[in-house]
N, C-alpha and C. Protein backbone atom coordinates (compact mmCIF):
# COMPACT_ATOMS: atom_id res chain seq x y z
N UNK A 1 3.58 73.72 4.15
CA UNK A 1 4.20 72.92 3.11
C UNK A 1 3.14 71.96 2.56
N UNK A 2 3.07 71.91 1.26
CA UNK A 2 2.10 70.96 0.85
C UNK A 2 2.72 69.36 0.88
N UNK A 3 1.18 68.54 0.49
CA UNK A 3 1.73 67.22 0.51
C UNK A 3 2.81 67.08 -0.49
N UNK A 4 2.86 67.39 -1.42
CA UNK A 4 3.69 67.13 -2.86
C UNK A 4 4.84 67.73 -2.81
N UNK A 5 5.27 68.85 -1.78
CA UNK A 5 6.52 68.97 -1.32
C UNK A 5 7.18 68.23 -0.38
N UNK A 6 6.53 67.68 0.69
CA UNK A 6 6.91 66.85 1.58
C UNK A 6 7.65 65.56 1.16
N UNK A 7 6.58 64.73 -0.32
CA UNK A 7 7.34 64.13 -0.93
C UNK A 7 8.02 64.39 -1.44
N UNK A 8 8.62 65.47 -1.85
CA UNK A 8 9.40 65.81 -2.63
C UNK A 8 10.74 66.00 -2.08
N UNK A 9 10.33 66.45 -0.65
CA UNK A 9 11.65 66.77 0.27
C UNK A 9 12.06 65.28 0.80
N UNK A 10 11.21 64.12 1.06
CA UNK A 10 11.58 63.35 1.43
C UNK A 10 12.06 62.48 0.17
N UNK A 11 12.14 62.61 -1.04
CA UNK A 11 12.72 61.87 -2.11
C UNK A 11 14.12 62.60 -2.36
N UNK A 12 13.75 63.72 -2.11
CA UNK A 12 15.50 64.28 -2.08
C UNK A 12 16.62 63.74 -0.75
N UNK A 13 15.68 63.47 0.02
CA UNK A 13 16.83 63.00 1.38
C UNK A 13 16.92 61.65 1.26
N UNK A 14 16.04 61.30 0.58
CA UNK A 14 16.08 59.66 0.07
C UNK A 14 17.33 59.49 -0.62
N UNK A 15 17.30 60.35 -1.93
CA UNK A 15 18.56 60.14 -2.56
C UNK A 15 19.92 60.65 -1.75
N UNK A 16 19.65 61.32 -1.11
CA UNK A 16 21.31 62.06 -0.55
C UNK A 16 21.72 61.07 0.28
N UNK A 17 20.46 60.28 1.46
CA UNK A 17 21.12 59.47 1.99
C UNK A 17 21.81 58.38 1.22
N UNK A 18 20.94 57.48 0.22
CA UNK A 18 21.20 56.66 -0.55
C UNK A 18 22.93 57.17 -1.23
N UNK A 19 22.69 58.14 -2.26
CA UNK A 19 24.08 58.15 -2.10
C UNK A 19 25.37 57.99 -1.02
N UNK A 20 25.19 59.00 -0.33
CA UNK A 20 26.20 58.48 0.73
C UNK A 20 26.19 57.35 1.02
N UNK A 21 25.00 56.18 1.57
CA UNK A 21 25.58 54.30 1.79
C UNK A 21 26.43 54.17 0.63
N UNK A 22 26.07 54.64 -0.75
CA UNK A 22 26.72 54.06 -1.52
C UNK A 22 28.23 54.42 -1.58
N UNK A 23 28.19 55.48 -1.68
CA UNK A 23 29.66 55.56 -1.22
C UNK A 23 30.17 55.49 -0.56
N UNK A 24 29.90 54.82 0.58
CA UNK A 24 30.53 53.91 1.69
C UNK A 24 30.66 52.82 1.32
N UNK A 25 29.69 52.09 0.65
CA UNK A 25 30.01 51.01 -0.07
C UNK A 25 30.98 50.97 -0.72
N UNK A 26 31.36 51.70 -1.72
CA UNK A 26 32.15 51.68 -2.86
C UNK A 26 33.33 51.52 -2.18
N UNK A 27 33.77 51.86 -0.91
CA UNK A 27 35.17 51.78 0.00
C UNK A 27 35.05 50.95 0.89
N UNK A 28 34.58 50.12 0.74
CA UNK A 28 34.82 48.85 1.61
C UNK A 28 36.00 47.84 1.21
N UNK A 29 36.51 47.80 -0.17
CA UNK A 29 37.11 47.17 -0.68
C UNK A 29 36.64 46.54 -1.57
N UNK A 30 37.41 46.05 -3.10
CA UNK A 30 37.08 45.47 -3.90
C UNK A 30 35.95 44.81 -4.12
N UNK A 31 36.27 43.50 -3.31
CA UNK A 31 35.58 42.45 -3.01
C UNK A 31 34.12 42.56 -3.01
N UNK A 32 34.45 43.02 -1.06
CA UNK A 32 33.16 43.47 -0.36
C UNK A 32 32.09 44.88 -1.49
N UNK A 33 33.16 45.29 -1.93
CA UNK A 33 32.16 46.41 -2.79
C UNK A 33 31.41 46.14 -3.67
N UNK A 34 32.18 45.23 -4.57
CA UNK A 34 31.56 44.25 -5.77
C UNK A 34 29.97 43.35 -5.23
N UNK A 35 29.89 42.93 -3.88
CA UNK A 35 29.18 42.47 -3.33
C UNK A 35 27.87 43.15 -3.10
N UNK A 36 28.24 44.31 -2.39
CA UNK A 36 27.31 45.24 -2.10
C UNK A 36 27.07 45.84 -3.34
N UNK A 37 27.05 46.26 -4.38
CA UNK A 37 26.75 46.73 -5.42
C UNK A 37 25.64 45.68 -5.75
N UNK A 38 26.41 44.49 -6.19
CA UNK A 38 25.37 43.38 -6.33
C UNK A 38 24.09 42.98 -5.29
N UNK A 39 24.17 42.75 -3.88
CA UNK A 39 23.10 42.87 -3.05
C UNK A 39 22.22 44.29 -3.24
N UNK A 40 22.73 44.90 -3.81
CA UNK A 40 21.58 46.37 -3.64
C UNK A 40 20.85 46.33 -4.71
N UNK A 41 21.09 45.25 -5.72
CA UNK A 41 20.04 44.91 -6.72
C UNK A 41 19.33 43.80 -6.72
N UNK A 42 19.73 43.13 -5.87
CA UNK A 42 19.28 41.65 -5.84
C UNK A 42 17.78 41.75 -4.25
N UNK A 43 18.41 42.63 -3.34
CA UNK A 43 17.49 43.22 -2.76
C UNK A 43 16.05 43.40 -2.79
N UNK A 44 15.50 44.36 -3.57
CA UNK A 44 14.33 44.65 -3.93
C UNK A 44 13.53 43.53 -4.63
N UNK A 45 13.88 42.44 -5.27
CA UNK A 45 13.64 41.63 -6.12
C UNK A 45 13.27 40.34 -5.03
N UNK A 46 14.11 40.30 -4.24
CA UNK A 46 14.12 39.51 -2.61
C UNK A 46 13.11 39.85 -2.20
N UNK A 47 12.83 41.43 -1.63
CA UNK A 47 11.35 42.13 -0.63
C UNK A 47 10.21 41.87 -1.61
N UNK A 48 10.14 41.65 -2.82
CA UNK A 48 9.00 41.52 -3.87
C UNK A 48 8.77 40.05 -3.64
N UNK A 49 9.53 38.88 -3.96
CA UNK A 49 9.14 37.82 -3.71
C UNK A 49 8.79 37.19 -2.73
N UNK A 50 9.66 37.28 -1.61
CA UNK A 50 9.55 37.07 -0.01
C UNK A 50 8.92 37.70 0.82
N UNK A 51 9.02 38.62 0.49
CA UNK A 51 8.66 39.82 1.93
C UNK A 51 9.74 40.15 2.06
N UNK A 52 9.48 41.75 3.31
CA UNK A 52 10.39 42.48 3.81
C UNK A 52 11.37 41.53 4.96
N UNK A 53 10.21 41.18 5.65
CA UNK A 53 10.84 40.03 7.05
C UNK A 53 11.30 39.09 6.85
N UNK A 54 11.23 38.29 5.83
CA UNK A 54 12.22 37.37 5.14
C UNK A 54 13.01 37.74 4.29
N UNK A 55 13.07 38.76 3.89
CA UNK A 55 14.57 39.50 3.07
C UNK A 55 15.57 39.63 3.98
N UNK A 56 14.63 40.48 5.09
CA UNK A 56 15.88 41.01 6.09
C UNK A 56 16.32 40.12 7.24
N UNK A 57 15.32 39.02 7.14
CA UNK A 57 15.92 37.82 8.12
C UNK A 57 17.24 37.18 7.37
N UNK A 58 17.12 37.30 6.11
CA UNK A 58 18.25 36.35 5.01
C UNK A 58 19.28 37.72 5.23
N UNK A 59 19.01 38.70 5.34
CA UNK A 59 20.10 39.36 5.23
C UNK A 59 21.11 39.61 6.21
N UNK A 60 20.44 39.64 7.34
CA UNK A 60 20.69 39.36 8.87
C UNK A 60 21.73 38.14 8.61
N UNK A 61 20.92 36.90 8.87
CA UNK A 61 22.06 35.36 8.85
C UNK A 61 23.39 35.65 7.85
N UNK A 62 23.02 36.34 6.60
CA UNK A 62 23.79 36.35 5.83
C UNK A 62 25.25 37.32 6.58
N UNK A 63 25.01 38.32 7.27
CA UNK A 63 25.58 39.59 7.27
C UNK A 63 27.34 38.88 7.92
N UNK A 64 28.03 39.18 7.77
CA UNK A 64 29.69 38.69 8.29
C UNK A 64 30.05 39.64 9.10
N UNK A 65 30.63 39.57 9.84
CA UNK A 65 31.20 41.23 10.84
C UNK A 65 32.68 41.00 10.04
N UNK A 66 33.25 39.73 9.76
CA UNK A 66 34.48 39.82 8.82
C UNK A 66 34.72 40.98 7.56
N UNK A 67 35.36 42.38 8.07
CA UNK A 67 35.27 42.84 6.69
C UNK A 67 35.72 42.88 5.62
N UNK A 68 36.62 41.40 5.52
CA UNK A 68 37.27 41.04 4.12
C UNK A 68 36.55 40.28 3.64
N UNK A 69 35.41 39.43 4.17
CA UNK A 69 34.57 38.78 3.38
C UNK A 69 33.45 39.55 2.79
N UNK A 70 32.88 39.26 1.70
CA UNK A 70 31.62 39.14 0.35
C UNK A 70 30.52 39.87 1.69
N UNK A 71 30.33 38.94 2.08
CA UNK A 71 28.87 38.66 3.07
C UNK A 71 28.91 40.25 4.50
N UNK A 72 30.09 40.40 4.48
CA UNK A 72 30.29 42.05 5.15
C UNK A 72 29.10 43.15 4.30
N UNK A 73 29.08 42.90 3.56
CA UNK A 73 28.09 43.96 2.53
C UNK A 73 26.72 43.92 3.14
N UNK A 74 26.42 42.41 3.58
CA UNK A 74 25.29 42.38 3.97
C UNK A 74 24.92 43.04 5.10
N UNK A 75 25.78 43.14 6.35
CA UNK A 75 26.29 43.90 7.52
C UNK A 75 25.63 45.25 7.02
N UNK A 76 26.23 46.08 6.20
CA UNK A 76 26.78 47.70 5.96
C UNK A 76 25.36 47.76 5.14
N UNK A 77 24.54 46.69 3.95
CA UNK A 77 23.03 47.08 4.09
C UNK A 77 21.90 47.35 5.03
N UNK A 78 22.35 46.62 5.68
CA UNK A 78 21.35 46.06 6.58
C UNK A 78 21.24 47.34 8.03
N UNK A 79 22.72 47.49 8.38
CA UNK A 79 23.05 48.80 9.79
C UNK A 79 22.14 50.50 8.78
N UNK A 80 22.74 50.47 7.11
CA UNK A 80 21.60 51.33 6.56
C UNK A 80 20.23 51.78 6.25
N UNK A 81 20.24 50.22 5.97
CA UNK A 81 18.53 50.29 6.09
C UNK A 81 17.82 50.79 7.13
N UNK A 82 18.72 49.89 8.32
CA UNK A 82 18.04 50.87 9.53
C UNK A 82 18.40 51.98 9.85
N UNK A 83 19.39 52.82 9.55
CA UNK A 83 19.57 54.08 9.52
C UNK A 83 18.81 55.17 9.08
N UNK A 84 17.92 54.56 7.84
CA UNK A 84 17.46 55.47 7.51
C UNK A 84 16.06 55.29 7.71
N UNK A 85 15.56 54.31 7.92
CA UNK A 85 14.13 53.68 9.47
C UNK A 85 14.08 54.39 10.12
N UNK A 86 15.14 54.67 10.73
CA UNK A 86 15.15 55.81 12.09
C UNK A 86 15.27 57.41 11.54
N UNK A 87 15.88 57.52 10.74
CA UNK A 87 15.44 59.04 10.61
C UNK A 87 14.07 59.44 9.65
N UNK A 88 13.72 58.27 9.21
CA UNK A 88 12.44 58.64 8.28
C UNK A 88 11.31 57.75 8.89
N UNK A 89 10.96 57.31 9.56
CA UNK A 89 10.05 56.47 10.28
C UNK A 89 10.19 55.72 11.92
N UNK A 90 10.57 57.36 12.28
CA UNK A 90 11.03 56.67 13.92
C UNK A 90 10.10 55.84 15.08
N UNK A 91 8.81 56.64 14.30
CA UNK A 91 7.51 55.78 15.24
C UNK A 91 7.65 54.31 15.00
N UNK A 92 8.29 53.35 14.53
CA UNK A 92 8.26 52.17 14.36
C UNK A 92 9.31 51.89 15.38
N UNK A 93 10.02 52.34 16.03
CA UNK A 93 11.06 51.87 16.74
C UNK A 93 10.54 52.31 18.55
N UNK A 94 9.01 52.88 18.69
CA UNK A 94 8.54 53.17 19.54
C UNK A 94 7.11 52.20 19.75
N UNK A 95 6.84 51.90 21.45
CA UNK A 95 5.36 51.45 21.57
C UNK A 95 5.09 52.22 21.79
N UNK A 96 3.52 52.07 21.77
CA UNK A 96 2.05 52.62 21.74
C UNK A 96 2.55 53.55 22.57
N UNK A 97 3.10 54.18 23.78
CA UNK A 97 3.06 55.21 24.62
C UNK A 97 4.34 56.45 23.76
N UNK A 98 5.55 55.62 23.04
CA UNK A 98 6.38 56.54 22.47
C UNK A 98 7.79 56.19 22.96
N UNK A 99 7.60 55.08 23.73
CA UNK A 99 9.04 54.71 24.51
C UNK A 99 9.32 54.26 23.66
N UNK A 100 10.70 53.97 23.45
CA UNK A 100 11.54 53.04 22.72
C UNK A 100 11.47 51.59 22.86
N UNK A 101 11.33 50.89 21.90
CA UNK A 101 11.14 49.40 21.98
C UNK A 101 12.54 48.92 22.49
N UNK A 102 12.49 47.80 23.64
CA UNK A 102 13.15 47.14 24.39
C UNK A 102 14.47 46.32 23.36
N UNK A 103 13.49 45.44 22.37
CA UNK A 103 14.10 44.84 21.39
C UNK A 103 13.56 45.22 20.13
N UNK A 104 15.21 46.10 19.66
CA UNK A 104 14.93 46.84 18.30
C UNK A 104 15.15 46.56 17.09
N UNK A 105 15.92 45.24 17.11
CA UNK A 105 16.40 44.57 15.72
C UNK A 105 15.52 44.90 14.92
N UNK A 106 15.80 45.11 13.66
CA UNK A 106 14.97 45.60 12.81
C UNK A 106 14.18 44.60 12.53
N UNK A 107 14.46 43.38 12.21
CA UNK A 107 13.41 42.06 11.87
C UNK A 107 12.41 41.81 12.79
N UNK A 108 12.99 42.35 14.16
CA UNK A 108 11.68 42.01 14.76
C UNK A 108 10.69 43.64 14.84
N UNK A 109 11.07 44.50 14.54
CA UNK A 109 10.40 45.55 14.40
C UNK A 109 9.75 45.56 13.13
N UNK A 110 10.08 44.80 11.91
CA UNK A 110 9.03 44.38 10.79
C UNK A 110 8.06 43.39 11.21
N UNK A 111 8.41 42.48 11.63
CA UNK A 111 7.28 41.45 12.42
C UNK A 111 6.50 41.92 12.87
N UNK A 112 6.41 42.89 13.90
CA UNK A 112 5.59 43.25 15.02
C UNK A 112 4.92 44.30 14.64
N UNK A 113 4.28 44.86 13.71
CA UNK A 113 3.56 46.14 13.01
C UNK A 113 2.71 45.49 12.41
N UNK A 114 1.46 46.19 12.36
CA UNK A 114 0.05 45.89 11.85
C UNK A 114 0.55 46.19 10.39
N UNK A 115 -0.43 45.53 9.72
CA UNK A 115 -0.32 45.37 8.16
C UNK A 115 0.23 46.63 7.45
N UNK A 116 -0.53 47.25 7.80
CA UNK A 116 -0.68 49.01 7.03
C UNK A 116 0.29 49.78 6.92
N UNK A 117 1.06 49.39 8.45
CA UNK A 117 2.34 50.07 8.48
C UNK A 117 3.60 49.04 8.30
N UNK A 118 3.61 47.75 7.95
CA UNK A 118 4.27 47.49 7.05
C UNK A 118 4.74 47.19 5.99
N UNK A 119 3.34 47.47 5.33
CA UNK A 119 3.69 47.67 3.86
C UNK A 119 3.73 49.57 3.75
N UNK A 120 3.84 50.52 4.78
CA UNK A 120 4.75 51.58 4.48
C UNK A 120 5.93 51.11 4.72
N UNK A 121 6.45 50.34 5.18
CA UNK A 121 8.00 50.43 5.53
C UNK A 121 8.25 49.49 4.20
N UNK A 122 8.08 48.61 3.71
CA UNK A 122 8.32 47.60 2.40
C UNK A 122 8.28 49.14 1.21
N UNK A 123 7.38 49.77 1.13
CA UNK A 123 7.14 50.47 0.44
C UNK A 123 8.68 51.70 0.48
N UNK A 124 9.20 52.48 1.42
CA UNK A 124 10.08 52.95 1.69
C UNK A 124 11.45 52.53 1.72
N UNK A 125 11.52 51.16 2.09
CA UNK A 125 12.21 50.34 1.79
C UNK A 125 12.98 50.21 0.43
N UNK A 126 11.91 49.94 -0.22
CA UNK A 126 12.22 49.46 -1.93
C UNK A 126 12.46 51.34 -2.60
N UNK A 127 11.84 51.77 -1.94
CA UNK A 127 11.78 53.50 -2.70
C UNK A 127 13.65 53.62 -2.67
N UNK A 128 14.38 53.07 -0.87
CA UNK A 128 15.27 53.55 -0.74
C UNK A 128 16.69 52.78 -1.73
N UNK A 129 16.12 51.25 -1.98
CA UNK A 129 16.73 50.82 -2.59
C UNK A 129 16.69 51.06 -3.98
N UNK A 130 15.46 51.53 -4.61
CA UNK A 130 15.77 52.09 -6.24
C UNK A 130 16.83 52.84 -6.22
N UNK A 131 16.68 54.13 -4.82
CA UNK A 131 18.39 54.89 -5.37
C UNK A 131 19.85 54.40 -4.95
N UNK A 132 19.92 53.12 -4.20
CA UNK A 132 20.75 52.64 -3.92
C UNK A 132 21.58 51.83 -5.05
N UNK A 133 20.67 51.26 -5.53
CA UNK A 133 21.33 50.55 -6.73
C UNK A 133 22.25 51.39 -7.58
N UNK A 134 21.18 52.26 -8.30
CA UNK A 134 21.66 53.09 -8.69
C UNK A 134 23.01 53.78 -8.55
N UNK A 135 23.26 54.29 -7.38
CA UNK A 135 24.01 55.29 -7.25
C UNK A 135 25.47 53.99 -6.71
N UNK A 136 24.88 52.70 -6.21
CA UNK A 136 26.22 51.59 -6.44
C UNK A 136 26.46 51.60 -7.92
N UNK A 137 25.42 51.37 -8.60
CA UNK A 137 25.85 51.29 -9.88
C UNK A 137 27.22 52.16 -10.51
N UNK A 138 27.27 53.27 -10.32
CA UNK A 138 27.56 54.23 -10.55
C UNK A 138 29.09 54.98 -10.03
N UNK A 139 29.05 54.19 -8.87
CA UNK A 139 30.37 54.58 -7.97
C UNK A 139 30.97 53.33 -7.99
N UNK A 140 30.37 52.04 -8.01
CA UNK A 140 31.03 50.63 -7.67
C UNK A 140 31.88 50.45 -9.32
N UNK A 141 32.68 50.08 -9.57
CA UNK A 141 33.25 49.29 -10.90
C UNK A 141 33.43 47.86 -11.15
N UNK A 142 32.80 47.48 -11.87
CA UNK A 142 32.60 45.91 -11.73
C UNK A 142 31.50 45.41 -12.12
């Protein structure tokens, strides 16, 4: 398989996953949906100014386990983001030997990576949120 298919296969699973969060989103309820539609644009604009580790630290504090509140959205980004960390960049959730890191929170698994490989994950990151928006855009009403 060449390089230019690889990306290619991995921009297609980009979007399929992306769709599906989003349409999980879109059924969370009104509220919470309206929310998450809105965080999935406000997002990328966050990792550009701040950083990744201070996006996802704000998103973290922010997140509600309440799922009638706004701030639940932040929850259901955030469990995705890392969802799809792990199926598209699992070596980050491993040390140097391949074991699984002890403590896996995702914020501290952005912290703890040499430069290079975290601006691949910022980079993948934002790739995953261009189709996220999107495809909230699209399914969310509001």
């Amino acid at each position: 398989m060449t390089q230019q298919s690889v990306r290619q296969v991995l921009s297609q699973q980009r979007a399929k996953s992306a769709y599906e969060f989003a349409e999980k989103g879109s059924k969370l309820g009104e509220k919470v949906a309206k929310a998450y539609k809105s965080y999935t644009k406000k997002i990328p604009m966050l990792i550009k100014t701040n950083g990744l580790s201070a996006t996802f630290a704000f998103v973290k504090a922010k997140a509600n386990k309440d799922t009638s509140k706004r701030d639940h959205a932040y929850k259901i980004i955030y469990e995705q983001t890392e969802e799809w960390l792990r199926e598209t960049m699992p070596h980050i959730f491993q040390d140097k030997d391949g074991k699984p890191l002890k403590n896996q929170d995702l914020v501290y698994i952005f912290i703890t990576q040499d430069s290079p490989i975290y601006r691949q994950i910022a980079v993948e990151v934002l790739a995953l949120f261009t189709w996220l928006k999107r495809f909230a855009e699209g399914l969310i009403e509001g």
